[in-house]
C-alpha atoms as a PDB file:
ATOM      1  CA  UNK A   1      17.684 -22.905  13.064  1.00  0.00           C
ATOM      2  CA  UNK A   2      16.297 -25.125  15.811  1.00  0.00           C
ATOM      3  CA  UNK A   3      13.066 -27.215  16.237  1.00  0.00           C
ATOM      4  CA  UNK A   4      11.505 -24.347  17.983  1.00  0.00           C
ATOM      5  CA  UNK A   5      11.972 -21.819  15.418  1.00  0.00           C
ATOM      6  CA  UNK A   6      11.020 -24.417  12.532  1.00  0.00           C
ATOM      7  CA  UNK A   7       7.618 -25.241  14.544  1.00  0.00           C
ATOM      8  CA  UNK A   8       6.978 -21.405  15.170  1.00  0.00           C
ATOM      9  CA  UNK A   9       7.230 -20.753  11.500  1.00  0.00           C
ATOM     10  CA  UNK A  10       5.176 -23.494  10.972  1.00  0.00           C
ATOM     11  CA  UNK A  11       2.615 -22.748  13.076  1.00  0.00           C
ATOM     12  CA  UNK A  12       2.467 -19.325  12.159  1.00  0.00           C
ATOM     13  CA  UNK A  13       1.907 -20.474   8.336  1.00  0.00           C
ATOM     14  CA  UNK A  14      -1.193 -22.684   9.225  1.00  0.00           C
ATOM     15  CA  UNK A  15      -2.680 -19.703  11.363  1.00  0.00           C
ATOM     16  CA  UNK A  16      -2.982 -17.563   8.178  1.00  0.00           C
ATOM     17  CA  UNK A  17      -3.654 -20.437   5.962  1.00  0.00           C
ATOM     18  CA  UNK A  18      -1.194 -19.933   3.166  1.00  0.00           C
ATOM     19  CA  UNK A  19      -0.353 -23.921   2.497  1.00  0.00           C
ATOM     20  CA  UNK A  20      -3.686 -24.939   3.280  1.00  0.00           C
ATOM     21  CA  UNK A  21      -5.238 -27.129   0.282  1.00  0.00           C
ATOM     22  CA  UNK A  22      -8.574 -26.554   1.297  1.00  0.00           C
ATOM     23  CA  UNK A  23      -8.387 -23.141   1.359  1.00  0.00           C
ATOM     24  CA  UNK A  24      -7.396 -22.536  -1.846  1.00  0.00           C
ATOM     25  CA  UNK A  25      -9.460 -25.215  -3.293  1.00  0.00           C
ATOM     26  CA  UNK A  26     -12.295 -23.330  -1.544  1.00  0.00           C
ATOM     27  CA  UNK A  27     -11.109 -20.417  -3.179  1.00  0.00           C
ATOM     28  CA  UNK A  28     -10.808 -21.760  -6.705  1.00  0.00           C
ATOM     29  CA  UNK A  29     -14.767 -23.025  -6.737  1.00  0.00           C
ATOM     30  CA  UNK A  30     -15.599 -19.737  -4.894  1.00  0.00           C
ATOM     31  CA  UNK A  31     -14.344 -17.867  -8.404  1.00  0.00           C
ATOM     32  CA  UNK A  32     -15.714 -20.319 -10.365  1.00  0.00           C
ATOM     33  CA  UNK A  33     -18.889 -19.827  -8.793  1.00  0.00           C
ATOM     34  CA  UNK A  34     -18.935 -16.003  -8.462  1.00  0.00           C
ATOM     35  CA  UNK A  35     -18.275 -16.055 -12.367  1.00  0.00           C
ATOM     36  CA  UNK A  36     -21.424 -17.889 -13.431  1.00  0.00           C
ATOM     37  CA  UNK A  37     -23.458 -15.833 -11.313  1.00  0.00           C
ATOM     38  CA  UNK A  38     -21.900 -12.515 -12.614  1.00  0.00           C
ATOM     39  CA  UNK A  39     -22.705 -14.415 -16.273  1.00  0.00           C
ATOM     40  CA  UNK A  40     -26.153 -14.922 -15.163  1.00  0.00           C
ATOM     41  CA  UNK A  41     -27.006 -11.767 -13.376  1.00  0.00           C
ATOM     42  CA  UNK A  42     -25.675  -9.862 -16.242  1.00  0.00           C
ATOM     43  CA  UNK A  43     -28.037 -11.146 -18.911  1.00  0.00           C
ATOM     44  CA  UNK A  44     -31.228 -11.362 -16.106  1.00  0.00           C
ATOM     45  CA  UNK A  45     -30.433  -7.243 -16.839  1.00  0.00           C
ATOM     46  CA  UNK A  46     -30.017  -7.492 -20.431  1.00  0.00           C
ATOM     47  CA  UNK A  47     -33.483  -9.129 -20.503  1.00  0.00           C
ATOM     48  CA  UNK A  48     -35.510  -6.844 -17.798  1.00  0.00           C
ATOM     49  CA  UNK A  49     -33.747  -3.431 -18.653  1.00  0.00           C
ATOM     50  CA  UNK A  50     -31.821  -1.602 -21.580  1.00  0.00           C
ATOM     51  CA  UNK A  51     -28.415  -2.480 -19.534  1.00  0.00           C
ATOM     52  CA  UNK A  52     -25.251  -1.685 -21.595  1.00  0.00           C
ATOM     53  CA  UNK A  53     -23.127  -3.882 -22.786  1.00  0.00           C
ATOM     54  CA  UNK A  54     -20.188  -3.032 -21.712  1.00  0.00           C
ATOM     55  CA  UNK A  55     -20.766  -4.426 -18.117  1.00  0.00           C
ATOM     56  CA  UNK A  56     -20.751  -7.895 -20.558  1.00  0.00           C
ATOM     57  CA  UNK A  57     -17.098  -7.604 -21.479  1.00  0.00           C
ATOM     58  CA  UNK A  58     -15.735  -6.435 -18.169  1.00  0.00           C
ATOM     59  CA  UNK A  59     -18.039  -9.484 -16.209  1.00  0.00           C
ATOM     60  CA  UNK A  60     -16.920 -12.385 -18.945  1.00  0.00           C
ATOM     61  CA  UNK A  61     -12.877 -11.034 -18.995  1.00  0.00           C
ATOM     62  CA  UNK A  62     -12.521 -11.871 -15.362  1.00  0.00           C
ATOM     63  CA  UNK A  63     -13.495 -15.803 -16.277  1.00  0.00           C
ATOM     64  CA  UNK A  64     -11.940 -15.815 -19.678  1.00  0.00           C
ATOM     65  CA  UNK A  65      -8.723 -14.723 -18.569  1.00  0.00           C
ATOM     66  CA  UNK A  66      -8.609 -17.893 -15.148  1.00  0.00           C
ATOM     67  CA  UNK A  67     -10.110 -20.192 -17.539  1.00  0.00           C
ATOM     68  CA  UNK A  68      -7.769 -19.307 -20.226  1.00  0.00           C
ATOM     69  CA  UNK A  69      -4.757 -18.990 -18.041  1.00  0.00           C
ATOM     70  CA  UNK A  70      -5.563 -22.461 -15.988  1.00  0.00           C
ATOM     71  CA  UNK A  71      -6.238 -24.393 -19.635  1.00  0.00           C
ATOM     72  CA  UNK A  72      -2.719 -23.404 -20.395  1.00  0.00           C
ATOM     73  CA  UNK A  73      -1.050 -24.458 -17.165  1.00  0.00           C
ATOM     74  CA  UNK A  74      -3.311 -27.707 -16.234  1.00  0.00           C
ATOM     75  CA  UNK A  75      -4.456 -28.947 -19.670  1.00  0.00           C
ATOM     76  CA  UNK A  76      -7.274 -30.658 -18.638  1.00  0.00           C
ATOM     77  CA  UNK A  77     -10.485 -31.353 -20.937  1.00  0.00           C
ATOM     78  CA  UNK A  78     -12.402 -29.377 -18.518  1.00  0.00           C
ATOM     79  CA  UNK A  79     -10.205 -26.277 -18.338  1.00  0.00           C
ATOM     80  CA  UNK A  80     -10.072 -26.283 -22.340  1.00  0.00           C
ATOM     81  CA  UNK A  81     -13.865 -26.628 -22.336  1.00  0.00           C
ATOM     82  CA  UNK A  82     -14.005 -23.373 -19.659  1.00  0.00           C
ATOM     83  CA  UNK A  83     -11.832 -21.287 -21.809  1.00  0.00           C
ATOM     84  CA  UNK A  84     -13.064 -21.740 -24.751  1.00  0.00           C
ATOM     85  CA  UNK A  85     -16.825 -21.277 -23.744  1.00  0.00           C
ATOM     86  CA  UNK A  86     -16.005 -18.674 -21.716  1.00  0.00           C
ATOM     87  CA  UNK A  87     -13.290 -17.081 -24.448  1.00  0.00           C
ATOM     88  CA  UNK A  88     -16.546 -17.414 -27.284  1.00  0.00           C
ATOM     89  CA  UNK A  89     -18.736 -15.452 -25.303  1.00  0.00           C
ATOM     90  CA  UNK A  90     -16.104 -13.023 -24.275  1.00  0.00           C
ATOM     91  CA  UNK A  91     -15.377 -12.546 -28.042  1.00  0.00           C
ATOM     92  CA  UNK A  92     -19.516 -12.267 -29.027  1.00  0.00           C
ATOM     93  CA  UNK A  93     -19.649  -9.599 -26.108  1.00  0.00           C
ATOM     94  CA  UNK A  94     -17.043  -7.557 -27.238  1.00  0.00           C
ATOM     95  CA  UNK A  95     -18.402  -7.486 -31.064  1.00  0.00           C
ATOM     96  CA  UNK A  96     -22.035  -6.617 -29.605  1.00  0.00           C
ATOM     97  CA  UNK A  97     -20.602  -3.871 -27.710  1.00  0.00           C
ATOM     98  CA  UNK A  98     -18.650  -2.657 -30.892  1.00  0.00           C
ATOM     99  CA  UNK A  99     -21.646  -2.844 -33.087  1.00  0.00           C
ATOM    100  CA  UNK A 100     -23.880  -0.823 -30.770  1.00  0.00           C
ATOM    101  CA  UNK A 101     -21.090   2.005 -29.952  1.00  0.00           C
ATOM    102  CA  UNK A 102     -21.125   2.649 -33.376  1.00  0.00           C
ATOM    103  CA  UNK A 103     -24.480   2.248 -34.213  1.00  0.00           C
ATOM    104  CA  UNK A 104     -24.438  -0.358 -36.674  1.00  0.00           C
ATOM    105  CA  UNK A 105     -26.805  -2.742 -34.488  1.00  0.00           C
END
């Protein structure tokens, strides 16, 4: 392989951005952000209408599954906080949803 080729490829991998940093940095407070406003936006409907529960577990697995998965593999304070915040609310949502499906709240 020459310099030409090596440069081409290079170039070529900065064009679609797949080792760019601040892309995927972007990307990674992007979810973060998208999954607190899910969070929010979900119990703004909870409050105004009779909106099912359900749409609880499905938006709060999404950020309990990163958080839990980037705990695990960075071990930072912060990711343990995430996961666990996001893991307890996950766990409430899914024993709300339970209770009401079978009519016992």
């Amino acid at each position: 392989m020459d310099k030409k080729d090596i440069l081409f490829k290079s170039r070529m991998e900065n064009n679609f951005g797949t080792n760019d940093e601040n892309s995927k940095d972007i990307y990674i407070k992007s979810f973060r952000c998208a999954s607190v406003v899910v969070s929010i936006l979900c119990l703004v409907f909870l409050i105004i209408t009779d909106f099912d529960r359900s749409y609880f577990v499905i938006a709060f697995s999404i950020p309990t599954a990163s958080y839990i998965y980037r705990a695990i593999k960075l071990k930072t304070k912060s990711e343990i906080i995430n996961a666990v915040t996001y893991g307890l609310s996950f766990i409430v949502w899914v024993v709300l949803f339970i209770l009401k499906r079978f009519n016992i709240w």
